[in-house]
Protein backbone atom coordinates (compact mmCIF):
# COMPACT_ATOMS: atom_id res chain seq x y z
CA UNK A 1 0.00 0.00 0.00
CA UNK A 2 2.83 2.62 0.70
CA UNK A 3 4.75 1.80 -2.63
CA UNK A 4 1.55 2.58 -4.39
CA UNK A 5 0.19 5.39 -2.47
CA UNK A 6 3.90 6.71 -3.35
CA UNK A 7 3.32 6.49 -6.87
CA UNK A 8 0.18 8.23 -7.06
CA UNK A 9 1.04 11.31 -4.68
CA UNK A 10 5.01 11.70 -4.74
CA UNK A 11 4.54 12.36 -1.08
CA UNK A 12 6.39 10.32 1.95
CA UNK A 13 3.34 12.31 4.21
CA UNK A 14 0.64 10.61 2.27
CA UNK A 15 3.04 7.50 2.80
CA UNK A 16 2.59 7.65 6.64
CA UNK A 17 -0.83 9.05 6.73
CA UNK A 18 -2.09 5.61 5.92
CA UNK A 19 -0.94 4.17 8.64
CA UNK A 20 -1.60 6.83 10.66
CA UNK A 21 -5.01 6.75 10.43
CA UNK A 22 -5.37 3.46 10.49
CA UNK A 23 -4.14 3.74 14.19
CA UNK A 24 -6.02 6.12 15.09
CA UNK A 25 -9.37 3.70 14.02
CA UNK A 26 -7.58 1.13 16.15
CA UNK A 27 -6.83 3.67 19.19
CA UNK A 28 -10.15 4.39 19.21
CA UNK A 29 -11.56 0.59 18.80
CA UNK A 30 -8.82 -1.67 20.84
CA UNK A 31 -10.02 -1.15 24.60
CA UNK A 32 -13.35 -2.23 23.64
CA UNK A 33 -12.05 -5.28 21.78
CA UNK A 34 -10.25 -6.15 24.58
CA UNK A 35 -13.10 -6.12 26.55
CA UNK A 36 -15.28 -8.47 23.61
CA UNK A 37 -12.01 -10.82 23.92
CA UNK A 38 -12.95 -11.01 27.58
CA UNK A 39 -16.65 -11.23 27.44
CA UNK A 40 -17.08 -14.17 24.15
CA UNK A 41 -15.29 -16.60 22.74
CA UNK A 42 -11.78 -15.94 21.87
CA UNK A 43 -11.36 -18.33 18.43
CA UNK A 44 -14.63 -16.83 17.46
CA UNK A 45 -13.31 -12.89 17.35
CA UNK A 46 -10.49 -13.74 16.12
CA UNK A 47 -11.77 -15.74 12.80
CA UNK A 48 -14.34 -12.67 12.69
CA UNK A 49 -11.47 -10.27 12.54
CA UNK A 50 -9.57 -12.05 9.68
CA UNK A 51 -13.02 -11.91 7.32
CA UNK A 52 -13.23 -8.64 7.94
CA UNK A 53 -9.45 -7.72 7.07
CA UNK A 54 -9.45 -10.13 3.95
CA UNK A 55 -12.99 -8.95 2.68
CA UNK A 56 -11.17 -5.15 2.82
CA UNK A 57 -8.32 -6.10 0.66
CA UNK A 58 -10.39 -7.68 -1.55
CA UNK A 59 -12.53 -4.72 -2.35
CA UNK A 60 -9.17 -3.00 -2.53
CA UNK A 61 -7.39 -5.17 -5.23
CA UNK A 62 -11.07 -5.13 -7.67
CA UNK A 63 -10.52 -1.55 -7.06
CA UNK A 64 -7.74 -1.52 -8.83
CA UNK A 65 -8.09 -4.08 -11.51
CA UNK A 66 -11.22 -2.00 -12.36
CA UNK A 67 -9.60 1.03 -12.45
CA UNK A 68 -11.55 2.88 -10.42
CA UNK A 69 -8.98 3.15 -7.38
CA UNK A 70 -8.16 6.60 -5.70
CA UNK A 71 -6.38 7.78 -2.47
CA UNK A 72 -9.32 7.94 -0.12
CA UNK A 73 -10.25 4.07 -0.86
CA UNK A 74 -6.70 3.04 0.10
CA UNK A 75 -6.95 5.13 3.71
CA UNK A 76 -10.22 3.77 4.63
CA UNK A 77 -9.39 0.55 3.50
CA UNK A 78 -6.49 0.99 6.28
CA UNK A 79 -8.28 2.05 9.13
CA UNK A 80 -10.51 -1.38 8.54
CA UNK A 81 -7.03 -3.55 8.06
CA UNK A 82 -5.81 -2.01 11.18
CA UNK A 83 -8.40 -2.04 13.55
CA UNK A 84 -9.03 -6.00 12.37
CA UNK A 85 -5.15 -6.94 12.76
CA UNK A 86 -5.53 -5.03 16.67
CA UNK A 87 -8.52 -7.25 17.11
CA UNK A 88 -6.62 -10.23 15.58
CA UNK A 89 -3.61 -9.88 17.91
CA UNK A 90 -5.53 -9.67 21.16
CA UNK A 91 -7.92 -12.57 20.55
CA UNK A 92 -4.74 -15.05 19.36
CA UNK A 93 -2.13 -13.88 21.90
CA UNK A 94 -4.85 -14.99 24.90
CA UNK A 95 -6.02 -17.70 23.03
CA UNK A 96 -2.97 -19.07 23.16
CA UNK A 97 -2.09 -18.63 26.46
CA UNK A 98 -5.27 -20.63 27.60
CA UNK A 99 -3.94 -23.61 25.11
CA UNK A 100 -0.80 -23.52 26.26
CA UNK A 101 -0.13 -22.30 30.01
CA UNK A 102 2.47 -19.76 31.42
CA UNK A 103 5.53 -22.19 31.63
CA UNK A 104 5.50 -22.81 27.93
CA UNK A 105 3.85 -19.59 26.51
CA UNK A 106 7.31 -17.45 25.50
CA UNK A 107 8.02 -20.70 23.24
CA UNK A 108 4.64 -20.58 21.77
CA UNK A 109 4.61 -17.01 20.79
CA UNK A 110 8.59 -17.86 19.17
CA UNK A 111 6.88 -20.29 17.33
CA UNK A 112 4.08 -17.65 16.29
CA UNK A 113 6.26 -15.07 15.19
CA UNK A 114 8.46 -17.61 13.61
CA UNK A 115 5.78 -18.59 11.45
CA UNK A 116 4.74 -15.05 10.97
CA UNK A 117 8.80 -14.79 9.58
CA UNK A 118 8.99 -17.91 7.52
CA UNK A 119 6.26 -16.34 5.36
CA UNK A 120 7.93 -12.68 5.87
CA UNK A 121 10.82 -13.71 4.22
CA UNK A 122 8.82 -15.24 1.25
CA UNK A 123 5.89 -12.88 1.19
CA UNK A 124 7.39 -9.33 0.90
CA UNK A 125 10.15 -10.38 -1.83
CA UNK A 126 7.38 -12.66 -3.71
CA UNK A 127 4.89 -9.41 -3.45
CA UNK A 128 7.53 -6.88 -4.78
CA UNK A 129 7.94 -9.19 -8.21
CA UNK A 130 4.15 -9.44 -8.56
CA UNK A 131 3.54 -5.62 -8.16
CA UNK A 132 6.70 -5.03 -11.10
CA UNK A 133 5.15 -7.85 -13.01
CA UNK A 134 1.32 -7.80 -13.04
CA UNK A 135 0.54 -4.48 -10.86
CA UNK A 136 -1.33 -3.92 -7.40
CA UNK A 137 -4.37 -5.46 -8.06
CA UNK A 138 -3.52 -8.72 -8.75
CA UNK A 139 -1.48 -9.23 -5.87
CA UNK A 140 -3.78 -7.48 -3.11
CA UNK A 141 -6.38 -10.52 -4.35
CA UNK A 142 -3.59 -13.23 -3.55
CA UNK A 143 -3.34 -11.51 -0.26
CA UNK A 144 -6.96 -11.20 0.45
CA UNK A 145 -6.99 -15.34 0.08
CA UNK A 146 -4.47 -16.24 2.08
CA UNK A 147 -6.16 -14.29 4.51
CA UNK A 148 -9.31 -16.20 4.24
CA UNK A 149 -7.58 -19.20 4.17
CA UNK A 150 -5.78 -18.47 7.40
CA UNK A 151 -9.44 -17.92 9.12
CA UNK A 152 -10.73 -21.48 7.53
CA UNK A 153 -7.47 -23.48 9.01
CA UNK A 154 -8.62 -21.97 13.00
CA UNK A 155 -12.14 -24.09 12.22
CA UNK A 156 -9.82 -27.06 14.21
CA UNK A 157 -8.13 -25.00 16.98
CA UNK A 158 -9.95 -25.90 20.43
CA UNK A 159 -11.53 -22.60 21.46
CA UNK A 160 -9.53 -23.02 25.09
CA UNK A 161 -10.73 -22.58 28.70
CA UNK A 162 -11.38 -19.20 29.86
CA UNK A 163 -11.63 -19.20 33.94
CA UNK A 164 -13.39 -16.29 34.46
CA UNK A 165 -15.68 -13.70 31.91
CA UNK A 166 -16.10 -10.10 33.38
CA UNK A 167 -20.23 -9.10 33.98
CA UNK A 168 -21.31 -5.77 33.70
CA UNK A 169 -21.64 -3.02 31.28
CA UNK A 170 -18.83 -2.95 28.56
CA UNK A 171 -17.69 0.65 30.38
CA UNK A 172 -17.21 -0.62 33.88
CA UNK A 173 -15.46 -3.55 32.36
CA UNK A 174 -13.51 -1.27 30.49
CA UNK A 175 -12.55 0.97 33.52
CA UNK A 176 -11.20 -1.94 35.44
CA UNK A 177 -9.24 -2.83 32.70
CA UNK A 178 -7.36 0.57 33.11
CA UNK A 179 -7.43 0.16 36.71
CA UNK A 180 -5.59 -2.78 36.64
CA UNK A 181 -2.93 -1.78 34.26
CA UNK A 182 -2.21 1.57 35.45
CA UNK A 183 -1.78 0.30 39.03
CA UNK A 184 0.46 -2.56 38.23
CA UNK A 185 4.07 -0.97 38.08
CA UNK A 186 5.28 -3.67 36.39
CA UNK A 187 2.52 -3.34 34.01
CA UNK A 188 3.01 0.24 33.28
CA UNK A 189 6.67 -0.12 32.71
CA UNK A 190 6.50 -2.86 30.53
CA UNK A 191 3.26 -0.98 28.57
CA UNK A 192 5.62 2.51 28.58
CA UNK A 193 8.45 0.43 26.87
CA UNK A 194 5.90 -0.68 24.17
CA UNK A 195 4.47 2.66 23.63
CA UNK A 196 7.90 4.24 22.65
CA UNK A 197 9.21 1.20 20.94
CA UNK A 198 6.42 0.14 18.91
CA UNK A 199 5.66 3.70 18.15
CA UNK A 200 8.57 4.81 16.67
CA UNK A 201 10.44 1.62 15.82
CA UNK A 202 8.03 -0.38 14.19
CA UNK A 203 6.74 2.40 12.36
CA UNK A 204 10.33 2.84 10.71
CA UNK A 205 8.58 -0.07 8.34
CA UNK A 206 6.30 2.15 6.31
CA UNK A 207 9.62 4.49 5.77
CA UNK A 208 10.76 1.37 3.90
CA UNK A 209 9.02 2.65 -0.07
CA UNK A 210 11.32 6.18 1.00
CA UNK A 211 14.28 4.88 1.99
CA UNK A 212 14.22 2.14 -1.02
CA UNK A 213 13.72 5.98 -3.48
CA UNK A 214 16.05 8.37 -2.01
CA UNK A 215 18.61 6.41 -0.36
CA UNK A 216 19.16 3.44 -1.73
CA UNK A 217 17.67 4.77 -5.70
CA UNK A 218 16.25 1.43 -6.31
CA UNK A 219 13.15 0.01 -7.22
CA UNK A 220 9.72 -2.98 -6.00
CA UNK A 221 12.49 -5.60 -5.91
CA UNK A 222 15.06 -3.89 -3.54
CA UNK A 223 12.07 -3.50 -1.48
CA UNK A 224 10.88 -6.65 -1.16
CA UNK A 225 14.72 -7.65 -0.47
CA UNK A 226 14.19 -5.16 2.66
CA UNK A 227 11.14 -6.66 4.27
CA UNK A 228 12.20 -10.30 3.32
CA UNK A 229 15.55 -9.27 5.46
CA UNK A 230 13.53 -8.28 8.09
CA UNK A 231 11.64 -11.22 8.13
CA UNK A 232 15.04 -13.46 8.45
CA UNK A 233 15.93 -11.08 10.88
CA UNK A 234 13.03 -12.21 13.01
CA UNK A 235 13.39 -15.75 12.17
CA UNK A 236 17.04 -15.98 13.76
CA UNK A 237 15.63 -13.81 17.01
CA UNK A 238 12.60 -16.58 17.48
CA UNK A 239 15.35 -19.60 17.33
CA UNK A 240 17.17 -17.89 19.82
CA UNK A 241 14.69 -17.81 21.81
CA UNK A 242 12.95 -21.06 21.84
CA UNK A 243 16.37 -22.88 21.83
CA UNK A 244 16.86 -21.10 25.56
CA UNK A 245 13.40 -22.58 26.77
CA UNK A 246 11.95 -20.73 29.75
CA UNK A 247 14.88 -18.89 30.92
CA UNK A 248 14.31 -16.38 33.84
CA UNK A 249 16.37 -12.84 33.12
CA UNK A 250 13.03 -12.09 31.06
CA UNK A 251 13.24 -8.68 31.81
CA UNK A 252 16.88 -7.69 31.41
CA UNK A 253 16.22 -9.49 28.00
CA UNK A 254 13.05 -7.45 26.74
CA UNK A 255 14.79 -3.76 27.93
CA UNK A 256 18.40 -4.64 26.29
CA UNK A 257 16.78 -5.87 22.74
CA UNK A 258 15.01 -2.98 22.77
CA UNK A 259 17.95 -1.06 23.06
CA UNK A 260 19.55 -2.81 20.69
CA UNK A 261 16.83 -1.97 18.24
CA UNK A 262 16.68 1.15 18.26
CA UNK A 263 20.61 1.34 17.65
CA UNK A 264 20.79 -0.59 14.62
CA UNK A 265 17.79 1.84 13.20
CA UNK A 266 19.97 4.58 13.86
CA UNK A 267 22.81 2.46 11.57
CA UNK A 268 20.47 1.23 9.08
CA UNK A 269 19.65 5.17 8.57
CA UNK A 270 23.56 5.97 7.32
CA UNK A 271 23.72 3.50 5.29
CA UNK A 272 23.86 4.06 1.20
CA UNK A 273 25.17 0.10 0.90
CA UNK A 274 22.37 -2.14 -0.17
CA UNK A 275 24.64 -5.17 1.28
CA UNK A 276 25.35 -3.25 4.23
CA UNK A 277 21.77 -1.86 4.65
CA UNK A 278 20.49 -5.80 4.32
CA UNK A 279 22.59 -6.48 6.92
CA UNK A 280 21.34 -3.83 9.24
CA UNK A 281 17.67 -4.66 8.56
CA UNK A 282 18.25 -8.31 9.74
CA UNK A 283 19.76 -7.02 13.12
CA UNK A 284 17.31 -4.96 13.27
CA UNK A 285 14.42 -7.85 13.20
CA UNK A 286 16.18 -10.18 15.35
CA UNK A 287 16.66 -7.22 18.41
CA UNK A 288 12.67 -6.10 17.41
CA UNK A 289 11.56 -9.54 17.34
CA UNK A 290 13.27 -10.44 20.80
CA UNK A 291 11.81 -7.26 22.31
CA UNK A 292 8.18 -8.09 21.15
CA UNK A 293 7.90 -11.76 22.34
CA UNK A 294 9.04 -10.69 25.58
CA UNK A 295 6.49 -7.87 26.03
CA UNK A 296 3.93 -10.47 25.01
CA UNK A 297 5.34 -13.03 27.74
CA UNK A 298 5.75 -10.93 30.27
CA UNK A 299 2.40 -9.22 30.00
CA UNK A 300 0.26 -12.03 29.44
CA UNK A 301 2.52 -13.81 32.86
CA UNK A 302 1.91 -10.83 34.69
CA UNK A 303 -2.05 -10.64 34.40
CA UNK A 304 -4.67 -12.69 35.59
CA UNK A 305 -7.25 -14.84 33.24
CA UNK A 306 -10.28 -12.90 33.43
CA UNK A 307 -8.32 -9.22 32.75
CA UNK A 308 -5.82 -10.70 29.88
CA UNK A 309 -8.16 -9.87 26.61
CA UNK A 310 -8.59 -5.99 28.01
CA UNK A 311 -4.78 -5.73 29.43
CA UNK A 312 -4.22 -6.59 25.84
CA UNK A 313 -6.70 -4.13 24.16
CA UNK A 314 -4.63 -1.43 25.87
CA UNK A 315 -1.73 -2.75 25.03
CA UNK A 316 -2.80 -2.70 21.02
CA UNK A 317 -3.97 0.53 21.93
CA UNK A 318 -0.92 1.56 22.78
CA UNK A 319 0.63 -0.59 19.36
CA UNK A 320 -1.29 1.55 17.53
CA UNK A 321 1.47 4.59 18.26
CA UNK A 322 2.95 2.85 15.30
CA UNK A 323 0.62 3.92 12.65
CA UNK A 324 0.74 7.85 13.97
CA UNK A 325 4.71 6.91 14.26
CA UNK A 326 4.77 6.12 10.79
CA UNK A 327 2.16 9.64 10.27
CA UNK A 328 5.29 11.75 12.30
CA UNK A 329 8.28 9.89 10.66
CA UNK A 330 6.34 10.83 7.01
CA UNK A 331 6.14 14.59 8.13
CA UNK A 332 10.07 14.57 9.43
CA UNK A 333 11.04 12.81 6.46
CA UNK A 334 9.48 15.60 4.43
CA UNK A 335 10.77 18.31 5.61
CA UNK A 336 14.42 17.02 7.21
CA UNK A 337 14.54 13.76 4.95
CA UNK A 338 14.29 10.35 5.88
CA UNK A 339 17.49 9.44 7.36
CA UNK A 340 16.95 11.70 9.87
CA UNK A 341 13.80 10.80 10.77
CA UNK A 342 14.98 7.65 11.53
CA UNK A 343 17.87 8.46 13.20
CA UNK A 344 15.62 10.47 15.79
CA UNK A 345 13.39 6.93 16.16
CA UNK A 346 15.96 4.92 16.92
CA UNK A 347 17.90 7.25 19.04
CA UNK A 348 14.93 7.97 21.41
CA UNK A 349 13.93 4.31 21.75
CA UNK A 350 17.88 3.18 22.72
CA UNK A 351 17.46 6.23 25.47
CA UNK A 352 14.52 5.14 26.84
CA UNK A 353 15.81 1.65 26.71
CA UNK A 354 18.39 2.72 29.28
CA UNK A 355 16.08 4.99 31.39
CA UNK A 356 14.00 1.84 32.34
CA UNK A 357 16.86 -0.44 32.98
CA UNK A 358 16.38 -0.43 36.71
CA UNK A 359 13.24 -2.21 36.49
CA UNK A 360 14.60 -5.07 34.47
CA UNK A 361 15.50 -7.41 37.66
CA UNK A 362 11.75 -6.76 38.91
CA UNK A 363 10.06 -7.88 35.68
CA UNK A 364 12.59 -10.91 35.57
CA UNK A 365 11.63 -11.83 39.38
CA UNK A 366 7.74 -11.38 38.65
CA UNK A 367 7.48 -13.54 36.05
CA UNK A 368 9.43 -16.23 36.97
CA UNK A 369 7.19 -16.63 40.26
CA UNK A 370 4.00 -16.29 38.07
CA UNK A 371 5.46 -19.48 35.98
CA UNK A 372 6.60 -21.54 38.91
């Protein structure tokens, strides 16, 4: 979607303001789905959520293949993508933890996002030859169906045991939700981390159609290359992981990768060497795919049953800084250029990396007693 929206405007703004407002759709939706996670049937919203997000694309890619396509379909077509992948993430992350149980969960999200990477390092590169070769619409219909298909294959996943469902009105269940997170200094520290992180790292992604134009003066293919790094990038950071089953410094873990992440961005932004740049990227996903597994362990560890689906709302909430990230690093990038809108992401999340290093032993301690 950026690579096109770049084509028709020229602008790295309208780039980011995709994104951007499909987080604000999300903002405004993702304490509420936390609270429908809660309330029904887990499997249920999340097979819901991936219909929705594959019936968008759809309408997006006949769009185009009928010509008819223009801006404005392309950001509300976003803000539905978005809000459905918030939705998506909350429903499967405490799904899972009611298949699996706490002493075995940081494995079982490696092995999600090591999925997620397998195809990340296929998908992007496979995507950038079908946009050079047959266009956009095309390939946002092999997307749409892969989504579907993905919804079909969750028809044989056990819908899980959920000990306890919140009664009440939505708001009150809501506003204990917040309560509970905002009280919990673990919580907050952990949710803080994300916020910055998330916000400005992963939003670097959507930079990724600018930085293949004006620094790197290549083309779809070069682009893919990027993503599909990233995705190996992630791939090596979930075998690390899972190879060190449930090890306990948890915390010291999730604060130093996300250091780390934020100072290879601030590399990957100097860098006019597509070799070197490739290289960058892939440090880049293993230290951002580290940090995000952990935040997922050690807030789902850290929570009880019956508040996991809202603590998770707020925490996609709070994910959804990455789509206005990606709005902010467009409107830097226009006006200083987008190495140095980079360079300011990945400089402010190594900082506050270090600023929240004294709370790494207390996470670690938490969550080990939570999965004794």
């Amino acid at each position: 979607q950026g690579w096109v929206i770049l084509e028709i405007t020229g602008s790295p703004f309208m780039v980011g303001l995709a994104p951007g407002l499909g987080g604000v759709a999300n903002m405004l939706f993702s304490p509420f789905g936390g609270v429908l996670v809660d309330r029904f049937n887990r499997r249920t919203i999340l097979m819901l959520a991936q219909i929705i997000m594959a019936a968008a694309i759809l309408i997006l890619g006949l769009l185009f293949i009928a010509g008819l396509i223009e801006v404005w379909h392309i950001l509300i077509i976003s803000m539905v993508q978005r809000t459905m992948m918030g939705l998506q993430l909350t429903a499967r992350n405490t799904l899972m933890y009611n298949l699996v149980g706490p002493k075995v969960f940081m494995n079982a999200m490696a092995g999600q996002f090591m999925s997620v990477h397998i195809a990340t390092i296929i998908g992007p590169l496979a995507a950038g030859f079908i946009l050079a070769a047959f266009g956009p619409g095309p390939l946002f219909l092999v997307i749409s169906s892969v989504i579907f298909l993905s919804a079909i294959l969750l028809l044989p996943v056990p819908s899980g045991t959920q000990t306890e469902r919140p009664v009440g009105s939505v708001w009150l269940n809501l506003r204990e939700g917040v309560s509970f997170a905002m009280g919990n200094r673990s919580i907050r520290t952990v949710m803080w981390t994300v916020l910055i992180t998330d916000g400005l790292g992963y939003s670097s992604w959507s930079m990724f159609p600018v930085v293949t134009r004006d620094i790197l003066d290549a083309g779809p293919v070069v682009l893919g290359l990027l993503a599909t790094f990233l995705g190996a990038g992630g791939l090596i950071g979930t075998l690390a992981l899972s190879s060190f089953g449930d090890f306990k410094p948890k915390g010291r873990v999730f604060i130093g990768a996300a250091f780390c992440f934020g100072a290879f961005l601030v590399l990957f932004a100097f860098s006019r060497f597509l070799p070197l740049s490739l290289a960058l990227i892939l440090l880049t996903g293993t230290s951002a795919v580290t940090y995000d597994i952990l935040a997922h362990t050690l807030l789902m560890s850290l929570t009880p049953d019956a508040m996991r689906g809202r603590v998770m709302g707020l925490y996609t909430f709070l994910m959804s800084g990455i789509s206005l990230g990606s709005l902010a690093l467009g409107t830097v990038a226009s006006w200083l250029g987008v190495k140095w809108a980079l360079t300011g992401s990945g400089s402010i999340i190594a900082t506050n990396a270090l600023r929240v290093t004294p709370m790494a032993q207390t996470l670690s301690e938490k969550t080990t007693l939570e999965t004794e």
